[in-house]
Protein backbone atom coordinates (compact mmCIF):
# COMPACT_ATOMS: atom_id res chain seq x y z
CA UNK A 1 -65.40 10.86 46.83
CA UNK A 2 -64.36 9.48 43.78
CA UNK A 3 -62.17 6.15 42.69
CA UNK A 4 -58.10 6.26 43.83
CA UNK A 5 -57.17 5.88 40.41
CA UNK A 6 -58.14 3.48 36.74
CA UNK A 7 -57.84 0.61 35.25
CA UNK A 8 -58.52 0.16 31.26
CA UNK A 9 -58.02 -2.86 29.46
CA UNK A 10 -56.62 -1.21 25.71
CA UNK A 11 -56.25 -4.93 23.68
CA UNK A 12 -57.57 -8.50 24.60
CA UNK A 13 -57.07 -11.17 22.05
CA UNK A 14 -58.28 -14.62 22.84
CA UNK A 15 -58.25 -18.38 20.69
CA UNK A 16 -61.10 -20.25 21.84
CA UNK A 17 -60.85 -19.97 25.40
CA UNK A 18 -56.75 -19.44 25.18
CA UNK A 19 -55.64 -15.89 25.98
CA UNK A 20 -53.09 -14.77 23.32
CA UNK A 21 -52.64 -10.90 24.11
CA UNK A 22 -53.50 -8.40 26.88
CA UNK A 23 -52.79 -5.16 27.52
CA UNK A 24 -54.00 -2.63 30.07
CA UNK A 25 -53.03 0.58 31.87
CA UNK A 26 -53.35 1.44 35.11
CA UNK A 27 -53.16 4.61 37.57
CA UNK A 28 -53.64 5.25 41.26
CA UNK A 29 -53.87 8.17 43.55
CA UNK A 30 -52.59 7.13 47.33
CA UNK A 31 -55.42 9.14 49.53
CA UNK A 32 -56.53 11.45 46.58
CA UNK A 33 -52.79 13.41 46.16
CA UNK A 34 -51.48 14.83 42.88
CA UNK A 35 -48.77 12.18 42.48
CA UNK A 36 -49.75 8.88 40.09
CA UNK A 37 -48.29 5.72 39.93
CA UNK A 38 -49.10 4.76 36.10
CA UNK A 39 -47.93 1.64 34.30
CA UNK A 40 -48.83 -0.26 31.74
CA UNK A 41 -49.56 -4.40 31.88
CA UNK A 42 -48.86 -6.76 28.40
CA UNK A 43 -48.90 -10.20 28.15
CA UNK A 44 -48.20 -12.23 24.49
CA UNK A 45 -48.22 -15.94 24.45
């Protein structure tokens, strides 16, 4: 059996050891169904 679902980070900016940016998406299968949830994580300092 596969993984429930993904998670893939699309930007990562850092200053020294400071993050500045982040984004990633996500989805995730509840017991291997059809239905997603999908969403979409960004932080900016």
């Amino acid at each position: 059996m596969g993984w429930p679902g993904r998670f893939q980070v699309e930007e990562i900016q850092l200053a020294g050891t400071s993050l500045q940016r982040f984004t990633a998406s996500f989805e995730q299968h509840c017991e291997g169904g059809p239905a997603a949830l999908r969403g979409c994580v960004h932080y900016e300092q």
